[in-house]
C-alpha atoms as a PDB file:
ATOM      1  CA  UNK A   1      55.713  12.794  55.433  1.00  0.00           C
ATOM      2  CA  UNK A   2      54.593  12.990  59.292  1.00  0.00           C
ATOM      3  CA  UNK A   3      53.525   9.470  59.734  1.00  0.00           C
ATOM      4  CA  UNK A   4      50.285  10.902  62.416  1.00  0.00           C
ATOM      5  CA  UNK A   5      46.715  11.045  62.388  1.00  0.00           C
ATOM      6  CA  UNK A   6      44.964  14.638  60.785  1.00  0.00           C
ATOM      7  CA  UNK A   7      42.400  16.338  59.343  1.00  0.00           C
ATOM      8  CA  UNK A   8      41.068  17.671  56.054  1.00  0.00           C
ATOM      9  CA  UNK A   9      40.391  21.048  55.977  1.00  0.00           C
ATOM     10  CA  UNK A  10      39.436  24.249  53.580  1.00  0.00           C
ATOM     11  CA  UNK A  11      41.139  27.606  54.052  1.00  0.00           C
ATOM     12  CA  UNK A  12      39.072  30.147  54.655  1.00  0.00           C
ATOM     13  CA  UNK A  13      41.156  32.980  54.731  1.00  0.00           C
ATOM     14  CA  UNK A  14      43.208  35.126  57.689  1.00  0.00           C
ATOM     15  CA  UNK A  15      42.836  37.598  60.551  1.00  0.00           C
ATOM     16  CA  UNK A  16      43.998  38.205  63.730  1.00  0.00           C
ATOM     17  CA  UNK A  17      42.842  38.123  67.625  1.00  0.00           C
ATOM     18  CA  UNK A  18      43.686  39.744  70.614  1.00  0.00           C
ATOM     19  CA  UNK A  19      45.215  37.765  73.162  1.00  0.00           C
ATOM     20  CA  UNK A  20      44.585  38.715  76.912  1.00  0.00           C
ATOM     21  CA  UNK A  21      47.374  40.926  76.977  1.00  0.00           C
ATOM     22  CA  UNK A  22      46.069  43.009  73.808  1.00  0.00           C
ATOM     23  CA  UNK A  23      48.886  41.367  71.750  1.00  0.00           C
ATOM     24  CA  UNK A  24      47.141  41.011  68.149  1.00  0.00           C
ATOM     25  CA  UNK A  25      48.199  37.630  66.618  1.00  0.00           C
ATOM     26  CA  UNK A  26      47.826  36.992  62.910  1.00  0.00           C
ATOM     27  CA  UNK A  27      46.028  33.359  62.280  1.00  0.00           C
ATOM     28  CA  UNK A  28      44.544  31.863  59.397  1.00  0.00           C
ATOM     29  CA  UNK A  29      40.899  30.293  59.365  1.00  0.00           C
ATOM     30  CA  UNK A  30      40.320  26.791  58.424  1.00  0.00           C
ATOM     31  CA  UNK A  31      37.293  25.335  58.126  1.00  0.00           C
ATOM     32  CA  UNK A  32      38.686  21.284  59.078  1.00  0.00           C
ATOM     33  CA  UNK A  33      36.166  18.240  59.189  1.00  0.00           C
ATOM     34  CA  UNK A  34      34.279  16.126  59.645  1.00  0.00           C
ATOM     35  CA  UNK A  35      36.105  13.599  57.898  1.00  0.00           C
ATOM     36  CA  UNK A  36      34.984  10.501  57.816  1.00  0.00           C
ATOM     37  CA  UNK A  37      37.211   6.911  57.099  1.00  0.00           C
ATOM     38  CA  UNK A  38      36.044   5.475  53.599  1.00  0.00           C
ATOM     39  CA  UNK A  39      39.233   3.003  54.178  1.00  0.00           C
ATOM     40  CA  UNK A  40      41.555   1.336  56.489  1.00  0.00           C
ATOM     41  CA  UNK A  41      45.104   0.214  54.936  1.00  0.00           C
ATOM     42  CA  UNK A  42      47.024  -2.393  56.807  1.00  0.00           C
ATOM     43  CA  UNK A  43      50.609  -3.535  55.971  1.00  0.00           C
ATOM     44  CA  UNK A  44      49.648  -7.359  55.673  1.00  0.00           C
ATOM     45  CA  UNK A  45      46.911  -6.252  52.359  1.00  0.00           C
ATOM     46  CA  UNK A  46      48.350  -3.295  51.144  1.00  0.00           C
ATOM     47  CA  UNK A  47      52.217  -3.053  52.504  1.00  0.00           C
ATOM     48  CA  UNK A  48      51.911   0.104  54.695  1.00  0.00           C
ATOM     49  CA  UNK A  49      49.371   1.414  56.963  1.00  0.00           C
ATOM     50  CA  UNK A  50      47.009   4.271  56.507  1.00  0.00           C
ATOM     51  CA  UNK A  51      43.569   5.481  56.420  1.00  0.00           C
ATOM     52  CA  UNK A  52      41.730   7.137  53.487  1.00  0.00           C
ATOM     53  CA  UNK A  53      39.282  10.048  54.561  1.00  0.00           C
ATOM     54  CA  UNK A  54      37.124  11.845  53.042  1.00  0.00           C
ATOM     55  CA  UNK A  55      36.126  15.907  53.263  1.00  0.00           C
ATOM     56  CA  UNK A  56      33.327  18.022  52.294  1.00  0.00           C
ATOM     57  CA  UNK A  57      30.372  16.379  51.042  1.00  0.00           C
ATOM     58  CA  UNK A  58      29.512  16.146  46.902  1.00  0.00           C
ATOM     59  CA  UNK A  59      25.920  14.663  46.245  1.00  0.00           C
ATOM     60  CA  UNK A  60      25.358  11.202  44.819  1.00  0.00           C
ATOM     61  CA  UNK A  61      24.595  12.338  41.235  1.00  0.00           C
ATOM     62  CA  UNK A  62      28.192  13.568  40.754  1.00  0.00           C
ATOM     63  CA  UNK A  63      30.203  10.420  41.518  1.00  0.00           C
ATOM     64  CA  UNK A  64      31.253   8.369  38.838  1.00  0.00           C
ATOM     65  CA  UNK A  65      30.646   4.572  39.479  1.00  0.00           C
ATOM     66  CA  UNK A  66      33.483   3.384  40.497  1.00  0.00           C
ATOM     67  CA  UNK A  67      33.930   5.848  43.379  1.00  0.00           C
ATOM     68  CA  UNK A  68      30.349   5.200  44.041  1.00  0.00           C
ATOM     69  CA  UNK A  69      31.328   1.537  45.055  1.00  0.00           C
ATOM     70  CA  UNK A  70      34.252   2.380  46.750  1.00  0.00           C
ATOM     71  CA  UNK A  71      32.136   4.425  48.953  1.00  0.00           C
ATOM     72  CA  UNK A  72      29.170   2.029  49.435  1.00  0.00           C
ATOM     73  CA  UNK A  73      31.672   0.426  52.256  1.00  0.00           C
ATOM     74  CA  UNK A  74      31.606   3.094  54.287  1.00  0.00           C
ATOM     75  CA  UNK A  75      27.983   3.747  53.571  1.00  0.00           C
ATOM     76  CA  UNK A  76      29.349   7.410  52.226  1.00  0.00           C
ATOM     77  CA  UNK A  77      27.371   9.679  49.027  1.00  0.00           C
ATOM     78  CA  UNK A  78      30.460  11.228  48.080  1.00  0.00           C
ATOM     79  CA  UNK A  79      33.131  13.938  48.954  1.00  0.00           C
ATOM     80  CA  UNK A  80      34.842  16.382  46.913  1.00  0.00           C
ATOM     81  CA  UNK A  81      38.098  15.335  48.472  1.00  0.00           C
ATOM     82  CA  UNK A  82      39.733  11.840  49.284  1.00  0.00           C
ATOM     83  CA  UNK A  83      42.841  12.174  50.617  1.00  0.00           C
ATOM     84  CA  UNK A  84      45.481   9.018  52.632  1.00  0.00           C
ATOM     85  CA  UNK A  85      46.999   9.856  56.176  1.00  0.00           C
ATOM     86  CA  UNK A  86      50.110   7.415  56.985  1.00  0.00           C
ATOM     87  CA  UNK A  87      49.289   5.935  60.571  1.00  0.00           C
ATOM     88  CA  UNK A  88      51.351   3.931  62.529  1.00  0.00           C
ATOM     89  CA  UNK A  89      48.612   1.479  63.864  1.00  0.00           C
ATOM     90  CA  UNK A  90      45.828   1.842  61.080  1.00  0.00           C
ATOM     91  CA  UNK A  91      43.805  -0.903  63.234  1.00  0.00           C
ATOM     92  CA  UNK A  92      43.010   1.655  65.436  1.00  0.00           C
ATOM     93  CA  UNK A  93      40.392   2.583  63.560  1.00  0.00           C
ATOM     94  CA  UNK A  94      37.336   2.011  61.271  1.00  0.00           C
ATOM     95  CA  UNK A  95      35.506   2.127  58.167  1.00  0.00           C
ATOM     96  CA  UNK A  96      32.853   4.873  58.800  1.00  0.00           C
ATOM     97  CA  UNK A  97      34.253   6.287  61.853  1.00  0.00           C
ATOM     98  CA  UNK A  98      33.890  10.257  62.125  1.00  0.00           C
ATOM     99  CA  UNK A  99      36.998  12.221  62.594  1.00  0.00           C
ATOM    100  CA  UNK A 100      36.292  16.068  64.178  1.00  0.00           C
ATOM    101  CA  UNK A 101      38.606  18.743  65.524  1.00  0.00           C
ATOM    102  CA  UNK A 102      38.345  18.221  68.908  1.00  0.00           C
ATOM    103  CA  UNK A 103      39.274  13.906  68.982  1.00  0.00           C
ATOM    104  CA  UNK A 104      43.023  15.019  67.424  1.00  0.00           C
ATOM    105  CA  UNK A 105      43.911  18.318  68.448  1.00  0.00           C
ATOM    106  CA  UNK A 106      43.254  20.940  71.334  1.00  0.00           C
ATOM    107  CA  UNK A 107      44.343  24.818  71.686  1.00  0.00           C
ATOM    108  CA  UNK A 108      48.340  24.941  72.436  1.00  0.00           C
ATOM    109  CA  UNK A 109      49.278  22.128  70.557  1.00  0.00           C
ATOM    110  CA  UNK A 110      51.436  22.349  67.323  1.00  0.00           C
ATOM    111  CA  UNK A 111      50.746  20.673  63.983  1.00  0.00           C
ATOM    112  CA  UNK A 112      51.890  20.615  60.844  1.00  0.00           C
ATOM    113  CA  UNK A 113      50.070  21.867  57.669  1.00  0.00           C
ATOM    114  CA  UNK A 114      50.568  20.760  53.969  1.00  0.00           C
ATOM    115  CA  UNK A 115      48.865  23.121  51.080  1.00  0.00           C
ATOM    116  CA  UNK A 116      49.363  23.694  47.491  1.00  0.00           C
ATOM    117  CA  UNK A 117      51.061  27.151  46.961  1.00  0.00           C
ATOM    118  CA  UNK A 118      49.507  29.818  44.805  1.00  0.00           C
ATOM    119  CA  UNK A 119      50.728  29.753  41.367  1.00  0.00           C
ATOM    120  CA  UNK A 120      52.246  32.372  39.979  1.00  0.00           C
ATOM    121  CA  UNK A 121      52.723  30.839  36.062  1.00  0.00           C
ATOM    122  CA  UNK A 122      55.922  31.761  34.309  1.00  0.00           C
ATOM    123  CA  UNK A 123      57.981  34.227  35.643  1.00  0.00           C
ATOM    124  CA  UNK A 124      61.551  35.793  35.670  1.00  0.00           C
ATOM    125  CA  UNK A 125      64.318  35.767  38.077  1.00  0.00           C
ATOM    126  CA  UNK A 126      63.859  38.667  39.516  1.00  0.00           C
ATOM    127  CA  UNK A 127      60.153  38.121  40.633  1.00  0.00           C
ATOM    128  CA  UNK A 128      60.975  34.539  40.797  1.00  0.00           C
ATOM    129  CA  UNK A 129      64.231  34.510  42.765  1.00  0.00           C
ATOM    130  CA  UNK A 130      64.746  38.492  43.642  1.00  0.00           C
ATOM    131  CA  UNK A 131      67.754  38.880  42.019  1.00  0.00           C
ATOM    132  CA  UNK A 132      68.408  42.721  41.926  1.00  0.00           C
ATOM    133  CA  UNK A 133      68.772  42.922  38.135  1.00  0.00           C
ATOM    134  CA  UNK A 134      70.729  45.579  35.755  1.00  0.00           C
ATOM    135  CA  UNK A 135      70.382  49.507  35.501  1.00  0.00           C
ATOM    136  CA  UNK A 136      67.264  51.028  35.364  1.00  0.00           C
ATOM    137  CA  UNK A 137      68.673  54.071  33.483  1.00  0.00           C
ATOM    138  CA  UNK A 138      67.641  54.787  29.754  1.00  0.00           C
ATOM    139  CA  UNK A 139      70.556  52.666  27.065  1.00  0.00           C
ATOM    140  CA  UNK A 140      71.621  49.952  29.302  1.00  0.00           C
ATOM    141  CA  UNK A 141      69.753  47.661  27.668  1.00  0.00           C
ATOM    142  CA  UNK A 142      70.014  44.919  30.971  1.00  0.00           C
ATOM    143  CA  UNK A 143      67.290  45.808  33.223  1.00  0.00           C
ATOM    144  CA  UNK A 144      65.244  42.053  34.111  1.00  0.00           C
ATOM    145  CA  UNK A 145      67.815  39.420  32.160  1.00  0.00           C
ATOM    146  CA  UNK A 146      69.362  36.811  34.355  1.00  0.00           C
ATOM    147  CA  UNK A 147      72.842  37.848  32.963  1.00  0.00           C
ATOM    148  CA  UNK A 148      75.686  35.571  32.337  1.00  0.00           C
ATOM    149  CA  UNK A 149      74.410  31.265  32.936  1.00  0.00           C
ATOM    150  CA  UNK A 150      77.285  29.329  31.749  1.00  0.00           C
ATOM    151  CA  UNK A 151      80.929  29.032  31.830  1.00  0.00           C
ATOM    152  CA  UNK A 152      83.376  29.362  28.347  1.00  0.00           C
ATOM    153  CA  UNK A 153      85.632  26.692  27.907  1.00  0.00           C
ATOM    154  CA  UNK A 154      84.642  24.368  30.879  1.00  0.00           C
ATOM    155  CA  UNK A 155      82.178  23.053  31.577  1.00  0.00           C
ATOM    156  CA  UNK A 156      80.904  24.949  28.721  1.00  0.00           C
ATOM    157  CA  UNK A 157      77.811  23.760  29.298  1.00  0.00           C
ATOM    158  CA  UNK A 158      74.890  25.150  31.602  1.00  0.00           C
ATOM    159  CA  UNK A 159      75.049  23.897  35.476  1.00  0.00           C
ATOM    160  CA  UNK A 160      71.892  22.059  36.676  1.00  0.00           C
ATOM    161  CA  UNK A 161      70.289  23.838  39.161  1.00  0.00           C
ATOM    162  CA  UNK A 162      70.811  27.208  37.937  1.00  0.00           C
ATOM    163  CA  UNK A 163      68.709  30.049  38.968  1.00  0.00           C
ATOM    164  CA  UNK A 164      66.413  30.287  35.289  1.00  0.00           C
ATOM    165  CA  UNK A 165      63.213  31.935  34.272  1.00  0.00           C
ATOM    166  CA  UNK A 166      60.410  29.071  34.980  1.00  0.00           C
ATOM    167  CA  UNK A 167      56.735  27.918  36.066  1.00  0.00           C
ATOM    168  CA  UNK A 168      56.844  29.402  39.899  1.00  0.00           C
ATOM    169  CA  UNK A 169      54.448  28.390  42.345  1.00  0.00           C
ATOM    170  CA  UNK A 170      51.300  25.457  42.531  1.00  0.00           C
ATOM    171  CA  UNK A 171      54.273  23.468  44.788  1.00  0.00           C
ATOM    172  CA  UNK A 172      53.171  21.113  47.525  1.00  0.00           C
ATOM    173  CA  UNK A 173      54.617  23.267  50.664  1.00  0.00           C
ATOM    174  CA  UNK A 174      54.532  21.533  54.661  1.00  0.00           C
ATOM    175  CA  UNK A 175      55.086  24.313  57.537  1.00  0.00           C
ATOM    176  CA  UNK A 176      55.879  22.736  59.986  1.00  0.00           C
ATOM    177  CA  UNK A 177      55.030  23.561  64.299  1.00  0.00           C
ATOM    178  CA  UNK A 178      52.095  26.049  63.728  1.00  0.00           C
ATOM    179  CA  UNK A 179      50.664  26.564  66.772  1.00  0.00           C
ATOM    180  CA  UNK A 180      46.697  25.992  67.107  1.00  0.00           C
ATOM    181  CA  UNK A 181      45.332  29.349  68.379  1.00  0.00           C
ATOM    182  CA  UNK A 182      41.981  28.389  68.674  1.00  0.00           C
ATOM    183  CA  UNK A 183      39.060  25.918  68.039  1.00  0.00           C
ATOM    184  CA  UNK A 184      35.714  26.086  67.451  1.00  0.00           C
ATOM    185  CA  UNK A 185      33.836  22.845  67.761  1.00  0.00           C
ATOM    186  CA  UNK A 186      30.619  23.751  66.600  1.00  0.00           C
ATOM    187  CA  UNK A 187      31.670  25.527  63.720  1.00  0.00           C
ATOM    188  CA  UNK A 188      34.106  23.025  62.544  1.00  0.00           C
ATOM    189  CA  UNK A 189      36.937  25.828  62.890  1.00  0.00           C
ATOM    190  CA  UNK A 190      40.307  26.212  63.789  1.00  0.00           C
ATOM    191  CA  UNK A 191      42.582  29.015  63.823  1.00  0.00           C
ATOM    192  CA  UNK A 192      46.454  28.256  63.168  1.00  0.00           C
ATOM    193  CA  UNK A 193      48.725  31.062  63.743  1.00  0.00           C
ATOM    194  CA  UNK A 194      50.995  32.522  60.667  1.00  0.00           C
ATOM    195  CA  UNK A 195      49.871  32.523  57.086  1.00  0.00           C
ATOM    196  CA  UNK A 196      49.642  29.304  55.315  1.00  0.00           C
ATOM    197  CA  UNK A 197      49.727  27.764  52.019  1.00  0.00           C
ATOM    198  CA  UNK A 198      47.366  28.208  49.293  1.00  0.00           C
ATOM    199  CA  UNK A 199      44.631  30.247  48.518  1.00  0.00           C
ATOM    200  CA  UNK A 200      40.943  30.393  49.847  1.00  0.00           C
ATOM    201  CA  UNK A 201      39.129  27.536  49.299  1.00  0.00           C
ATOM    202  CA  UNK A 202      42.049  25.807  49.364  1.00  0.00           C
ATOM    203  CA  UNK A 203      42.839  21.858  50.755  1.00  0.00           C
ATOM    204  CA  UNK A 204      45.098  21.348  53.599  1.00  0.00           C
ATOM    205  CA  UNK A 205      45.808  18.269  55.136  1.00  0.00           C
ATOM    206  CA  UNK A 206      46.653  18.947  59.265  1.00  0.00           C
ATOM    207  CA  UNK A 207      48.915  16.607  61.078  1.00  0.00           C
ATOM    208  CA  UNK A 208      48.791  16.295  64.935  1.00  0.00           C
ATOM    209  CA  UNK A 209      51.831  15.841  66.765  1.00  0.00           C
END
């Protein structure tokens, strides 16, 4: 894990802009911050450093008590997300300081993004790996099946690793270098270029460079 400052942020789904020369380039919306630091880790108390922030803002009367305390240091109500960025000098900052687009990242600059694929539930290899499958003709009776998994005499036993019918999807993915198209200060907005992980509404966790 990138061990540099970032952001919370929700995705809000994709589109594209023009650049000046009419190019149109895809990027996806994310609606990132304020966060704000509930907590401030330090490797002599906890043995590594970090900082716990938290995004999007959850009224009083749905925390449970002990979160309620644990915000009361940061004089905080309560966020629907609480999330830990590694840092490599977490004295640089402080408990109820305000993190916002524009203090961590600017338009050019590449970051990376972490997200929680879309999951798919349980699927076969062929949606799940592409493998071509069998005949689609009528009476060949092999059409989806993963065919032949295992040897005969040795190892007679299944390999691990081997390409099976599972759960696909809901995996923590990082893309790494996406280039920061645009911000949008006053809307708390920023537009990374590509598609990224996860569906709308989605966390992602943004790590400058």
């Amino acid at each position: 894990m990138p061990k540099s400052m970032g952001i919370l942020g929700k995705k809000v789904g994709m589109t594209r802009i023009y650049s000046e020369l009419g190019e149109a380039i895809p990027v996806t919306v994310i609606e990132a911050g304020p966060c704000k630091v509930l907590q401030v880790k330090t490797e002599s108390n906890d043995g590594y450093s970090a900082i716990q922030v938290g995004f999007s803002d959850k009224k009083a009367s749905r925390i449970d008590k002990p979160t309620a305390g644990h915000l009361k240091k940061s004089d905080s109500d309560g966020y629907y997300f609480i999330r830990e960025f590694r840092v490599t000098d977490s004295a640089a900052y402080e408990v109820g300081q305000e993190i916002t687009l524009d203090t961590i990242m600017k338009v050019g600059d590449k970051v990376d993004v972490q997200g929680i694929s879309k999951g798919r539930g349980f699927q076969g290899v062929v949606k799940r790996y592409g493998f071509a499958g069998g005949g689609a003709g009528h009476g060949s009776m092999f059409h989806r099946a993963p065919g032949s998994i295992g040897c005969s005499a040795y190892p007679g036993r299944v390999i691990k690793g081997k390409k099976m019918p599972g759960r696909m999807g809901n995996d923590t993915v990082l893309r790494k270098n996406v280039v920061v198209v645009d911000i949008r200060t006053e809307e708390n907005v920023v537009l990374l270029k590509g598609p990224l992980p996860g569906a709308k509404n989605g966390l992602l966790k943004i790590f400058s460079k």
